[in-house]
C-alpha atoms as a PDB file:
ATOM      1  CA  UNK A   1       0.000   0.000   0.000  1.00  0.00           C
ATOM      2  CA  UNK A   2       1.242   3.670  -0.609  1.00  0.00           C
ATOM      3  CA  UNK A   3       1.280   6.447   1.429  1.00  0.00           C
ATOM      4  CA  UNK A   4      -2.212   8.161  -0.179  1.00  0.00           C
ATOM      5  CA  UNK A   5      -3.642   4.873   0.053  1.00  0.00           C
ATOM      6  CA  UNK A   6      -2.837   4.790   3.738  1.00  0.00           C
ATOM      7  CA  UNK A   7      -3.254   8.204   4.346  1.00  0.00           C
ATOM      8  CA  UNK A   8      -6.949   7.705   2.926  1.00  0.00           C
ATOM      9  CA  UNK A   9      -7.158   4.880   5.736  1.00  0.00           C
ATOM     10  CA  UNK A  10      -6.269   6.862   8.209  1.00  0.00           C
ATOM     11  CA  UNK A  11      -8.761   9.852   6.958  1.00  0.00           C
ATOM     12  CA  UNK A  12     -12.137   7.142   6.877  1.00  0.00           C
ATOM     13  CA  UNK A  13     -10.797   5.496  10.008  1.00  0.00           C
ATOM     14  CA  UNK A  14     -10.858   8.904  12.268  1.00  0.00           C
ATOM     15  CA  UNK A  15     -14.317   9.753  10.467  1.00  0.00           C
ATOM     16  CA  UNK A  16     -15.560   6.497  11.966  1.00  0.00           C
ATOM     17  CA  UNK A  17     -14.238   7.641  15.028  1.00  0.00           C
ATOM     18  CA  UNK A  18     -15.523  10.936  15.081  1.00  0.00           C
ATOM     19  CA  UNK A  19     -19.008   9.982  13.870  1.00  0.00           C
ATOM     20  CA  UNK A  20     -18.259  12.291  10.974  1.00  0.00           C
ATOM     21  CA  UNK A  21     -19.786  12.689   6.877  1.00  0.00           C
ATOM     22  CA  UNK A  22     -16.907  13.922   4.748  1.00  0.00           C
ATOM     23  CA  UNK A  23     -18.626  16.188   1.713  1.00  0.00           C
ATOM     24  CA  UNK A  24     -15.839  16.790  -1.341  1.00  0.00           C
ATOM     25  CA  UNK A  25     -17.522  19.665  -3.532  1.00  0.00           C
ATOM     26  CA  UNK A  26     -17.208  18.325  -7.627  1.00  0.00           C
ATOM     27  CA  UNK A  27     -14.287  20.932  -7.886  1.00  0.00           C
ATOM     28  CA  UNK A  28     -12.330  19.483  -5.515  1.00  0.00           C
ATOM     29  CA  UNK A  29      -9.104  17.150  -5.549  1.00  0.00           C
ATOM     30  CA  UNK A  30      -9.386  13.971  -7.394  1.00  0.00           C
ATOM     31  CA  UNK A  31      -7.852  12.240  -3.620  1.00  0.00           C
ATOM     32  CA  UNK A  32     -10.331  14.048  -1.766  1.00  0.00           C
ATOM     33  CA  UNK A  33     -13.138  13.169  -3.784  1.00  0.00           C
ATOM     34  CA  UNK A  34     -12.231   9.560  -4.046  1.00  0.00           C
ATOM     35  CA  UNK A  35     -11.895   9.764   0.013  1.00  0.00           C
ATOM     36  CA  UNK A  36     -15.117  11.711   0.702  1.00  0.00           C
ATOM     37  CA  UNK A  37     -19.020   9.826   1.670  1.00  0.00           C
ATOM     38  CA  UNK A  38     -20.596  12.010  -0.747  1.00  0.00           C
ATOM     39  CA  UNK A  39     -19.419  14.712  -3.649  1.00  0.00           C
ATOM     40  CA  UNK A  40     -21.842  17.323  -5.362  1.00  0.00           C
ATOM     41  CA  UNK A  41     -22.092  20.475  -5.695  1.00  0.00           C
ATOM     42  CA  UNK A  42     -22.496  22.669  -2.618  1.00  0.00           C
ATOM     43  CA  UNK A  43     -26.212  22.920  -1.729  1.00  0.00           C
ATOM     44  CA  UNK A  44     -27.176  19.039  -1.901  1.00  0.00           C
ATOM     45  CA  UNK A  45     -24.028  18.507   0.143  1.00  0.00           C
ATOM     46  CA  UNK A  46     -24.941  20.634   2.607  1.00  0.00           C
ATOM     47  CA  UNK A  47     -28.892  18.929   2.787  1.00  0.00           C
ATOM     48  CA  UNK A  48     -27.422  15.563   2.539  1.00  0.00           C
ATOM     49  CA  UNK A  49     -25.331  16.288   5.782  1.00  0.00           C
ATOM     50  CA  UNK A  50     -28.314  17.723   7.302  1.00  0.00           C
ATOM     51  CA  UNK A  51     -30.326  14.691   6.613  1.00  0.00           C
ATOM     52  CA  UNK A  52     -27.580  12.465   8.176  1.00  0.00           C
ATOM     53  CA  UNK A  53     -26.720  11.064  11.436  1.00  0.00           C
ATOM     54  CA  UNK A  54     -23.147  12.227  11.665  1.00  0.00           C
ATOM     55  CA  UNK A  55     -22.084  14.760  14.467  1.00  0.00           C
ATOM     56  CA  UNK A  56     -19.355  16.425  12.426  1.00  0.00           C
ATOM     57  CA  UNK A  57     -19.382  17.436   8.988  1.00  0.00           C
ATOM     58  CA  UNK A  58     -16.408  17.949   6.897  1.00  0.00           C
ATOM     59  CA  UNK A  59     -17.016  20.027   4.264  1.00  0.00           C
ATOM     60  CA  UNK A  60     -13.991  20.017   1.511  1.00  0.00           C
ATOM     61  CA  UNK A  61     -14.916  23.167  -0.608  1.00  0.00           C
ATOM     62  CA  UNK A  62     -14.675  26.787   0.174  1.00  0.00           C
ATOM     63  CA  UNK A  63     -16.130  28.783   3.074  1.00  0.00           C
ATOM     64  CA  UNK A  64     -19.368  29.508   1.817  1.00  0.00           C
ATOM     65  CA  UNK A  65     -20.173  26.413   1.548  1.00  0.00           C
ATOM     66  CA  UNK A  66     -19.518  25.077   4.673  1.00  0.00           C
ATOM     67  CA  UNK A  67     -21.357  28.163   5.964  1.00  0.00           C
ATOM     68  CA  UNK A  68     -24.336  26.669   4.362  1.00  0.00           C
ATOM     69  CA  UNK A  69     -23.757  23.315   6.020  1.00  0.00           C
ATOM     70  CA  UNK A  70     -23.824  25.426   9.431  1.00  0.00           C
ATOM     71  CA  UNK A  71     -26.813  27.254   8.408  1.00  0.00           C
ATOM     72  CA  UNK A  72     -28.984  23.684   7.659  1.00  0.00           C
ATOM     73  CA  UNK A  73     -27.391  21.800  10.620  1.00  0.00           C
ATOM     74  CA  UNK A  74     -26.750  24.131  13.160  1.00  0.00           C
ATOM     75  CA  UNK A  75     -26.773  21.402  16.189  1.00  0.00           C
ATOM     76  CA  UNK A  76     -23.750  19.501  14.315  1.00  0.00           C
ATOM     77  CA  UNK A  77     -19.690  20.465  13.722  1.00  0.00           C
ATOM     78  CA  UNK A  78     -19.051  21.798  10.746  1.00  0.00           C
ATOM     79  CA  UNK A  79     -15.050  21.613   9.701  1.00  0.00           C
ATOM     80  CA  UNK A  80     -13.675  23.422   6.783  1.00  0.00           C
ATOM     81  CA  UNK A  81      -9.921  21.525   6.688  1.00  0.00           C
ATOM     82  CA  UNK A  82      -8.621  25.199   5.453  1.00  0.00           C
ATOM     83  CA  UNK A  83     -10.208  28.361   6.327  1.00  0.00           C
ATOM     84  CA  UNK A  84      -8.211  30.098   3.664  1.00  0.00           C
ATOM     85  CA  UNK A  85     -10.317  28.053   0.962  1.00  0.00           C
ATOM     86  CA  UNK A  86     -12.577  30.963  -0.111  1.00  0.00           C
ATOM     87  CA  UNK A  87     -14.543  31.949  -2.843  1.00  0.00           C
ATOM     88  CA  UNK A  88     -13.611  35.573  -5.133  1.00  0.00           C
ATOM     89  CA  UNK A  89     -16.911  35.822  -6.392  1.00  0.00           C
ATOM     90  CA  UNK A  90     -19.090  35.298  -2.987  1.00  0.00           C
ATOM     91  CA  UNK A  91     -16.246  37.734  -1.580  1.00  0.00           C
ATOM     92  CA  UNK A  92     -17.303  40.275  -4.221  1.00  0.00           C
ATOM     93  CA  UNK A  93     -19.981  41.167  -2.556  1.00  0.00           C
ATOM     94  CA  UNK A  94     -20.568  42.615   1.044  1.00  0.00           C
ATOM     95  CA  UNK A  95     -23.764  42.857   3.258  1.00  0.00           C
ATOM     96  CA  UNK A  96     -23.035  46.814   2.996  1.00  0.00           C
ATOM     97  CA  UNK A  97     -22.892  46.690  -0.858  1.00  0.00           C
ATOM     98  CA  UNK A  98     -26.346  44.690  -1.097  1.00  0.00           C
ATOM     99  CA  UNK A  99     -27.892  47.233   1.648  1.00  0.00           C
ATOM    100  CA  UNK A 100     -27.212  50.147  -0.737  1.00  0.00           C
ATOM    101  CA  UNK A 101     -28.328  48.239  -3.524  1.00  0.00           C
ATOM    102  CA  UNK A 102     -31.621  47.495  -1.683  1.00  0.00           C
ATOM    103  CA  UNK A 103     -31.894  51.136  -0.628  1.00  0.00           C
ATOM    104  CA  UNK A 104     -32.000  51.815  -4.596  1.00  0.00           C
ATOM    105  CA  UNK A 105     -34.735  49.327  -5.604  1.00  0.00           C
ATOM    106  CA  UNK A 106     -37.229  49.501  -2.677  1.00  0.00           C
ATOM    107  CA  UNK A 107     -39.181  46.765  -2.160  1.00  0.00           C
ATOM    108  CA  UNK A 108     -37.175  44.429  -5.211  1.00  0.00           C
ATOM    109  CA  UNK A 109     -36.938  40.957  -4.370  1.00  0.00           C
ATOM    110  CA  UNK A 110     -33.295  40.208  -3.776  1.00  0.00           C
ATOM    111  CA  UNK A 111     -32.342  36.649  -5.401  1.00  0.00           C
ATOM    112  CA  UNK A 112     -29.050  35.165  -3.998  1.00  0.00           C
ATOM    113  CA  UNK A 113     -27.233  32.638  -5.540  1.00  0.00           C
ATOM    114  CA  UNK A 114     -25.859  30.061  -3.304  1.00  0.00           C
ATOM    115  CA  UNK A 115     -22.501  31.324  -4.125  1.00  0.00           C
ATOM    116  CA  UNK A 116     -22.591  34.238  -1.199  1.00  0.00           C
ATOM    117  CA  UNK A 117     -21.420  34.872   2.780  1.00  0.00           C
ATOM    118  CA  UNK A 118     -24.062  33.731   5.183  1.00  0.00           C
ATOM    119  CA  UNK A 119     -24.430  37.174   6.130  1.00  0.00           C
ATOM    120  CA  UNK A 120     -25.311  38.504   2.413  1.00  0.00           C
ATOM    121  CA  UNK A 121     -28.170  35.434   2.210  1.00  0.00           C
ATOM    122  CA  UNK A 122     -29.555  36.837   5.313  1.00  0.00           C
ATOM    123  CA  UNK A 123     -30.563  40.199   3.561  1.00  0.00           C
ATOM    124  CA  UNK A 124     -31.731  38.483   0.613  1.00  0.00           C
ATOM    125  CA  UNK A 125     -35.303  37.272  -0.158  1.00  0.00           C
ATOM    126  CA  UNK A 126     -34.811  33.746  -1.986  1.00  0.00           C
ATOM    127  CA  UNK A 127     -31.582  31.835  -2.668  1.00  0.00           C
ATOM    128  CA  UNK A 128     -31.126  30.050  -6.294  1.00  0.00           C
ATOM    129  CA  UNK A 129     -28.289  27.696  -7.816  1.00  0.00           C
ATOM    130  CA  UNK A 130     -27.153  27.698 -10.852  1.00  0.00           C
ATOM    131  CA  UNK A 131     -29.427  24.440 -11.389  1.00  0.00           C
ATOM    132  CA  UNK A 132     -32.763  25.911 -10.599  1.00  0.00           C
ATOM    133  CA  UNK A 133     -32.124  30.236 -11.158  1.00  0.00           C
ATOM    134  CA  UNK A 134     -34.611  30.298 -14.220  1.00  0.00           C
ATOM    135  CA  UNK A 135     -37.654  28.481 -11.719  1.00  0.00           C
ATOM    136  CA  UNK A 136     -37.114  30.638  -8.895  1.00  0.00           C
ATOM    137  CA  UNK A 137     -36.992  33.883 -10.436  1.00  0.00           C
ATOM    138  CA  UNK A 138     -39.914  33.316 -12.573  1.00  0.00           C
ATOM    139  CA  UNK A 139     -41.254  31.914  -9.001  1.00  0.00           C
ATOM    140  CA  UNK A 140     -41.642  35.677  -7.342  1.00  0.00           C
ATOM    141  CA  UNK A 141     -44.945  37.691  -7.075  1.00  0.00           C
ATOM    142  CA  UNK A 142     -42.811  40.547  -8.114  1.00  0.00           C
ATOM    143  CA  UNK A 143     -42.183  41.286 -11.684  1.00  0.00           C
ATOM    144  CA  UNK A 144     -39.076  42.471 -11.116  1.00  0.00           C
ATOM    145  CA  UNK A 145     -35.328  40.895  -9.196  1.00  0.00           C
ATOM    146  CA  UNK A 146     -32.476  41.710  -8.343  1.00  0.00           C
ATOM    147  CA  UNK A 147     -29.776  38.924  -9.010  1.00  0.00           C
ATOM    148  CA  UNK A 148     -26.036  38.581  -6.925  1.00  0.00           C
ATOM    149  CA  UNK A 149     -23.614  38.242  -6.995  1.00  0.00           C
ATOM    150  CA  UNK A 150     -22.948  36.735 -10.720  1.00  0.00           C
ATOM    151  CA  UNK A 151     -23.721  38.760 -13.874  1.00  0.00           C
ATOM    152  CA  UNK A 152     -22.942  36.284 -16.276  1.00  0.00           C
ATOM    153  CA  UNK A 153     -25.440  33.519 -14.230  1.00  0.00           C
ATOM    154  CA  UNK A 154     -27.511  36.381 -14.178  1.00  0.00           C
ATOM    155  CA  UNK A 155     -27.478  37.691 -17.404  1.00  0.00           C
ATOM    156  CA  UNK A 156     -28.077  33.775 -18.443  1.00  0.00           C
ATOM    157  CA  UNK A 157     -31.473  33.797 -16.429  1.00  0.00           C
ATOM    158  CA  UNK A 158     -32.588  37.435 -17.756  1.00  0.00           C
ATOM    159  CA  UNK A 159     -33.109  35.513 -21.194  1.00  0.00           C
ATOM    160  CA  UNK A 160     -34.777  32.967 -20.386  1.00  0.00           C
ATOM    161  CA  UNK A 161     -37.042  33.991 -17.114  1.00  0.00           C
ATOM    162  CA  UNK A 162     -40.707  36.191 -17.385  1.00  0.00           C
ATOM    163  CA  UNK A 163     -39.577  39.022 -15.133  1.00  0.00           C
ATOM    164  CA  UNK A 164     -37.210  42.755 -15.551  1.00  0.00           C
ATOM    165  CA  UNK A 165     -33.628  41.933 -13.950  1.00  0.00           C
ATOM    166  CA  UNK A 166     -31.032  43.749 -13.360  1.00  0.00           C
ATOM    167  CA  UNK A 167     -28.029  42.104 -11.077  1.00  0.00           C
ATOM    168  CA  UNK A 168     -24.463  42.902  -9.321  1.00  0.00           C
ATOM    169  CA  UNK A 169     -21.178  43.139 -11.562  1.00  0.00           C
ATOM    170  CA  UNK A 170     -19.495  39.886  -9.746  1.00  0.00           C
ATOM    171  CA  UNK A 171     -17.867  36.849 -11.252  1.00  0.00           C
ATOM    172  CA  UNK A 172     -16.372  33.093 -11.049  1.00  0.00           C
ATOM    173  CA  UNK A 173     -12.495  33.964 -12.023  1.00  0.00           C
ATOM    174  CA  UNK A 174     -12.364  30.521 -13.363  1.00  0.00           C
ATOM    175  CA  UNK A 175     -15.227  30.469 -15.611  1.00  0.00           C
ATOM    176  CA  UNK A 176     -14.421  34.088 -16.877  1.00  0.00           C
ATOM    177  CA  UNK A 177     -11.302  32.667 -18.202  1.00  0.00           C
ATOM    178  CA  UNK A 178     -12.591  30.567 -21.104  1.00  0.00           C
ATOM    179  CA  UNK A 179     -12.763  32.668 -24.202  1.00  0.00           C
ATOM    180  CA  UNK A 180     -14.724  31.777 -27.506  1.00  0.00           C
ATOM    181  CA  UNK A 181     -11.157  31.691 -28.567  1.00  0.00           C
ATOM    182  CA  UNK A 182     -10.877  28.556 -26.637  1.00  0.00           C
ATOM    183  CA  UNK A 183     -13.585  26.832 -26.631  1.00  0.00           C
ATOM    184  CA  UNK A 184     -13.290  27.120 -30.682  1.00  0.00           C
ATOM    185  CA  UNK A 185      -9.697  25.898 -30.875  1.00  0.00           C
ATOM    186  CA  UNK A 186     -11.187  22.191 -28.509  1.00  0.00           C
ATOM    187  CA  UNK A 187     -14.318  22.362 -31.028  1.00  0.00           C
ATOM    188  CA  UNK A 188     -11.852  22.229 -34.220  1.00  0.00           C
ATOM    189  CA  UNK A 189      -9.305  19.564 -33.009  1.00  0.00           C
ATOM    190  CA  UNK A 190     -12.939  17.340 -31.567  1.00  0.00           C
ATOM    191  CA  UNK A 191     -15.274  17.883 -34.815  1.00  0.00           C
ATOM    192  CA  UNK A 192     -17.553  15.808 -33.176  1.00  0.00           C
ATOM    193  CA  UNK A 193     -17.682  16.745 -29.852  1.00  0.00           C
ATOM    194  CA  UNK A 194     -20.314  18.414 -27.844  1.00  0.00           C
ATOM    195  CA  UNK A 195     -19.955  21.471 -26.025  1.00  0.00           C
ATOM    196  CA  UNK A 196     -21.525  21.285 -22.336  1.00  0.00           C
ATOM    197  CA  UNK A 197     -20.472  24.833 -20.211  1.00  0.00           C
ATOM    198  CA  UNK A 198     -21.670  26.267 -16.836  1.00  0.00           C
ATOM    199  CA  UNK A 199     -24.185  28.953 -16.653  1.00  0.00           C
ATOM    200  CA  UNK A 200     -20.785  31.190 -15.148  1.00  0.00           C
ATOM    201  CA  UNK A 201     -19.019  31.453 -18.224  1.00  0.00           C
ATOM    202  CA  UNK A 202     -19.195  34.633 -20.282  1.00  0.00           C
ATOM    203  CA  UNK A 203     -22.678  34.710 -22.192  1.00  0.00           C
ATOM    204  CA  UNK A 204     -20.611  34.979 -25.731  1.00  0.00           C
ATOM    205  CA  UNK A 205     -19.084  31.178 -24.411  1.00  0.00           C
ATOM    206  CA  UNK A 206     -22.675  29.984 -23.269  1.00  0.00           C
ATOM    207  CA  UNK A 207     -23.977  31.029 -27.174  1.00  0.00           C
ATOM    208  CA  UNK A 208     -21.840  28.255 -28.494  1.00  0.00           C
ATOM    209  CA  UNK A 209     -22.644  26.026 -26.063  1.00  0.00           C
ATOM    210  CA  UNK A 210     -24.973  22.021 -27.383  1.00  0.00           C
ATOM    211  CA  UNK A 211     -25.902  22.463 -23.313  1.00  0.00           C
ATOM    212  CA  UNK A 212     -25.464  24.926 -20.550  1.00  0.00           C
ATOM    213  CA  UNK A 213     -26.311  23.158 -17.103  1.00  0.00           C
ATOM    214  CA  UNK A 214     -24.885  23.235 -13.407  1.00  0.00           C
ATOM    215  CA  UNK A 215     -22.552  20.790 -12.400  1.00  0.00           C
ATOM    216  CA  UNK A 216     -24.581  18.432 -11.389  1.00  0.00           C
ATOM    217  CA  UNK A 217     -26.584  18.498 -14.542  1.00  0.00           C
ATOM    218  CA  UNK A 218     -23.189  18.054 -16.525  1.00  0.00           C
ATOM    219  CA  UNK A 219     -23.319  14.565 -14.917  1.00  0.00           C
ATOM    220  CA  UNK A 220     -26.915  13.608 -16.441  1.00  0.00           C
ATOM    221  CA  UNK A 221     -26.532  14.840 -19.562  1.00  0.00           C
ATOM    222  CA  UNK A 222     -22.954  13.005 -20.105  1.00  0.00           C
ATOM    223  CA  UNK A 223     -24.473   9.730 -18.619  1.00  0.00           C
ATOM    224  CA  UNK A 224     -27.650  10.095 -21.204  1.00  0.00           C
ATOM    225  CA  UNK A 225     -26.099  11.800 -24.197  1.00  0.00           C
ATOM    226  CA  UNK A 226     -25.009   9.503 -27.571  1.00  0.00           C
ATOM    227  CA  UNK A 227     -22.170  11.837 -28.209  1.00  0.00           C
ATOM    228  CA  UNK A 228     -18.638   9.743 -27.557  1.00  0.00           C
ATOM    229  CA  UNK A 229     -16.684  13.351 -27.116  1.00  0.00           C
ATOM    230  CA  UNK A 230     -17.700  15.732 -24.801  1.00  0.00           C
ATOM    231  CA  UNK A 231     -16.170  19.594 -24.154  1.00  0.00           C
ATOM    232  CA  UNK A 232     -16.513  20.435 -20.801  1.00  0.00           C
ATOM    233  CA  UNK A 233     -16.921  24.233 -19.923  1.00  0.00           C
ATOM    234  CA  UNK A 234     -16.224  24.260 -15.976  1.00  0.00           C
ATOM    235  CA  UNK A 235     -13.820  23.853 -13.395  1.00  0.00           C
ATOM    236  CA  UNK A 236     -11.468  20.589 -13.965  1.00  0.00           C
ATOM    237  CA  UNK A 237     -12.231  18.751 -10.950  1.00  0.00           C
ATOM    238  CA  UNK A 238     -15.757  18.129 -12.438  1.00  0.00           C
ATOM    239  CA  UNK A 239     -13.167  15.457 -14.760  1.00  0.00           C
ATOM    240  CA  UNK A 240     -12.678  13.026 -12.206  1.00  0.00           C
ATOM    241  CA  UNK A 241     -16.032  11.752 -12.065  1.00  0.00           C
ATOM    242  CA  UNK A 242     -17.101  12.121 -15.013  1.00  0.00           C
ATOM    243  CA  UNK A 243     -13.993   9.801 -16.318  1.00  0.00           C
ATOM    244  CA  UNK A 244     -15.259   7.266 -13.240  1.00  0.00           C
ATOM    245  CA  UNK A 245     -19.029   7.163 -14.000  1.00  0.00           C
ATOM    246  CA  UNK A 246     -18.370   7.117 -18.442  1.00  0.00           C
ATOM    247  CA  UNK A 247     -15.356   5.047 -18.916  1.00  0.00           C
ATOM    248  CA  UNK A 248     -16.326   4.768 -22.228  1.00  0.00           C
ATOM    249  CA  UNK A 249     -16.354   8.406 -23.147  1.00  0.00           C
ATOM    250  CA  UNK A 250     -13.652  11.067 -24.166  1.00  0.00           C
ATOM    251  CA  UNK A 251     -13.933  14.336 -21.871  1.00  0.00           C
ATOM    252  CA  UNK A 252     -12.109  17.529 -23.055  1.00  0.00           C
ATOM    253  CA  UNK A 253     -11.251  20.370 -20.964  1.00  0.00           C
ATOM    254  CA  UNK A 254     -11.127  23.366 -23.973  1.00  0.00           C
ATOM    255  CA  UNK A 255      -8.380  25.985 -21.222  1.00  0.00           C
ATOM    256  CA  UNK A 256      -5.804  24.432 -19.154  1.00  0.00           C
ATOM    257  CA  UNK A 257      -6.760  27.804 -16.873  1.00  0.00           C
ATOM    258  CA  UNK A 258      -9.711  26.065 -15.779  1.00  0.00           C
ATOM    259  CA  UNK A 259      -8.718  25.493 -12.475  1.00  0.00           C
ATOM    260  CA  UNK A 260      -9.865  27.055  -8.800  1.00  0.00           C
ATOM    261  CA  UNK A 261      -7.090  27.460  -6.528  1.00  0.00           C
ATOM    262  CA  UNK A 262      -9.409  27.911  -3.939  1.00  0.00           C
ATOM    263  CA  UNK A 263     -11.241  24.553  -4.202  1.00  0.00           C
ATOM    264  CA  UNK A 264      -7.252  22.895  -4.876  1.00  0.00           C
ATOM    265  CA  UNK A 265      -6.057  23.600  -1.649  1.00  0.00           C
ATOM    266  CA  UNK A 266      -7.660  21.244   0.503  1.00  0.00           C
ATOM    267  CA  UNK A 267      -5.646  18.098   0.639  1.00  0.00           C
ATOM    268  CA  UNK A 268      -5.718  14.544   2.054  1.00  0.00           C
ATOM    269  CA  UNK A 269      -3.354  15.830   4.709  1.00  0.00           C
ATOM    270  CA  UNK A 270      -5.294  18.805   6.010  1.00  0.00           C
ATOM    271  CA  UNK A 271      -8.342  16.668   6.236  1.00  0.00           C
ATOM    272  CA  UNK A 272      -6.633  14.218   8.601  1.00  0.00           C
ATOM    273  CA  UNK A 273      -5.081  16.920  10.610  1.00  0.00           C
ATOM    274  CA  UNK A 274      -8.875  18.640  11.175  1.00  0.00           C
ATOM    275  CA  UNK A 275      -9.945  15.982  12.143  1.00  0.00           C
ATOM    276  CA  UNK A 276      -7.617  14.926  14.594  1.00  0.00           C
ATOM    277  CA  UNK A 277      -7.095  18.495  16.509  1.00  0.00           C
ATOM    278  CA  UNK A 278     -11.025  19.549  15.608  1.00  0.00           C
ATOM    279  CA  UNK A 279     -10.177  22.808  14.410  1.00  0.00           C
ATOM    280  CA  UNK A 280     -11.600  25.225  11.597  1.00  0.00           C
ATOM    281  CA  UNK A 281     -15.151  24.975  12.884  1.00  0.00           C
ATOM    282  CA  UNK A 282     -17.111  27.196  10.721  1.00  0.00           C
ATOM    283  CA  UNK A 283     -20.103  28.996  12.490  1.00  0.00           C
ATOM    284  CA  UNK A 284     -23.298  31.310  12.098  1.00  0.00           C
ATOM    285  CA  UNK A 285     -24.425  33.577  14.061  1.00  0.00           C
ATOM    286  CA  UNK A 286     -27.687  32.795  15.014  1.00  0.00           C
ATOM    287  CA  UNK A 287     -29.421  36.377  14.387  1.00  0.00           C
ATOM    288  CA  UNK A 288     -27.466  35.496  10.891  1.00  0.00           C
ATOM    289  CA  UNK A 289     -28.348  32.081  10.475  1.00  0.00           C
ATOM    290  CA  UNK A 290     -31.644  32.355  10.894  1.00  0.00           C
ATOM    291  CA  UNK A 291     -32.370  35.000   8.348  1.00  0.00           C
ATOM    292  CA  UNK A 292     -30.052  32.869   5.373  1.00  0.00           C
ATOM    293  CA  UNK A 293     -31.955  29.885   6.575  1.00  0.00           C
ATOM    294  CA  UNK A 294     -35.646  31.497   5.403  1.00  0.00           C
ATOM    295  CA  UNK A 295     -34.257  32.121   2.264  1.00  0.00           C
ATOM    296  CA  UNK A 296     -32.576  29.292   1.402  1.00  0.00           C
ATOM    297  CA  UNK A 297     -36.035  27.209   3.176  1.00  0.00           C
ATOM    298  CA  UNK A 298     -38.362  29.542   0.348  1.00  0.00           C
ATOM    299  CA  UNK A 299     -35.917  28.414  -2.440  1.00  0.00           C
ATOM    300  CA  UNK A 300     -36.645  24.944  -1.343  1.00  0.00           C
ATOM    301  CA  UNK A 301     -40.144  25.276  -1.062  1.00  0.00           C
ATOM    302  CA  UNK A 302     -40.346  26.128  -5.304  1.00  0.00           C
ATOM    303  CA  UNK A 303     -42.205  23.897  -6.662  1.00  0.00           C
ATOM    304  CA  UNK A 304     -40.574  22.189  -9.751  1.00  0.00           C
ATOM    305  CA  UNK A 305     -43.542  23.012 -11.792  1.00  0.00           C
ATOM    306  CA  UNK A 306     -45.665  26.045 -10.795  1.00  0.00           C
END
């Protein structure tokens, strides 16, 4: 046996021991996802935690996330194995900027995507992912929103939802890196490839897209699709899976800068060492907590058809 293998060992062994659910967001390494109960992307993590017996949670992704984990289970341990694993885009946006952008559009129904701080759901009316942003919006009374913090997700769901939107100027720094330059170049060299991107990317990448879909979606539609080839517009750790679940299928990553180095620097190591010494518990204030929870519970409570 190597060292990773044992390491890995050692890693499932102290979760047994600590009556702990290890969570590996889809971005994550391909040694952390391989050691982790369950991967996804970061809101069914965080409800299939919730819905769990463990007592801990470790949530391998970026702070956010593991916020959210707090937020549904707030009776349990949540561990993020580095507390320097954050997210540029949910940091792009403060509770002080969405105040003054409330103060602007009086009575707007604020839509947040998952993607924020704890404290920036809590001012917000209704949570979205990237996965169900079209249902929700269309969802409110209102026939206006106001979309954070991602203007390309945004500008995604302003074409195809029934209501006015306008939205905050954030971004993924990953997906903002493919260009059509790209994404041409991997469609040339793989003639007969499909082109699957996330809802992030620029809009002029998601017009050449065969299907635009969270990550989770990427994994239906490469299980279900004919095509042998498939381009894959999001971060690379999405790969790993996809490899493991379609052996028989080619998977081509169109920028070699798709990669987060926010949800790369969790490792095998800093799992075992939370775990042993307890430390990086995230929490949420409860005043705080409380408020994200309604809207992420109203998100929830969309019906899929309506």
């Amino acid at each position: 046996m190597d060292d990773r293998e044992g390491l890995k060992k050692e890693v499932r062994a102290l979760l047994k021991e600590r009556n702990a659910i290890m969570l590996a967001h889809n971005y994550q390494r391909d040694e952390v996802q391989e050691t982790a109960d369950i991967t996804g992307d970061s809101l069914a993590l965080s409800q299939a935690a919730a819905e769990s017996d463990a007592k801990v949670i470790v949530f391998c992704g970026v702070h956010f996330m593991a916020e959210s984990a707090a937020i549904l289970s707030p009776e349990k341990t949540v561990i993020l194995p580095r507390m320097d694993a954050g997210c540029p885009m949910a940091d792009m946006i403060t509770p002080e900027d969405l105040a003054r952008e409330k103060e602007k559009r009086p009575g707007v129904p604020v839509v947040a995507y998952v993607n924020t701080s704890a404290a920036v759901k809590a001012l917000s009316d209704i949570c979205c992912t990237s996965a169900n942003a079209v249902r929700v919006v269309d969802s409110l009374a209102d026939d206006r929103a106001y979309m954070i913090p991602d203007r390309n997700l945004s500008h995604y769901v302003s074409l195809r939802a029934k209501k006015r939107m306008e939205w905050w100027d954030g971004y993924c720094p990953t997906h903002e890196r493919l260009t059509v330059e790209d994404v041409l170049k991997a469609k040339k060299e793989n003639p007969d490839a499909l082109f699957v991107c996330h809802p992030e990317c620029r809009p002029e990448v998601v017009k050449l897209a065969d299907h635009v879909c969270s990550t989770s979606g990427m994994y239906k539609f490469a299980a279900s699709t004919e095509a042998k080839t498939l381009i894959i517009g999001t971060e690379m750790g999405i790969l790993y899976r996809l490899r493991k679940e379609n052996p028989e299928k080619k998977f081509v990553l169109p920028s070699k800068s798709l990669i987060c180095p926010n949800m790369k620097l969790i490792t095998i190591e800093d799992v075992k060492t939370s775990l042993i010494e307890m430390k990086n518990v995230v929490t949420v204030p409860e005043d705080i907590r409380a408020r994200a929870k309604a809207a992420l519970d109203r998100m929830l409570a969309v019906p899929r058809d309506f």
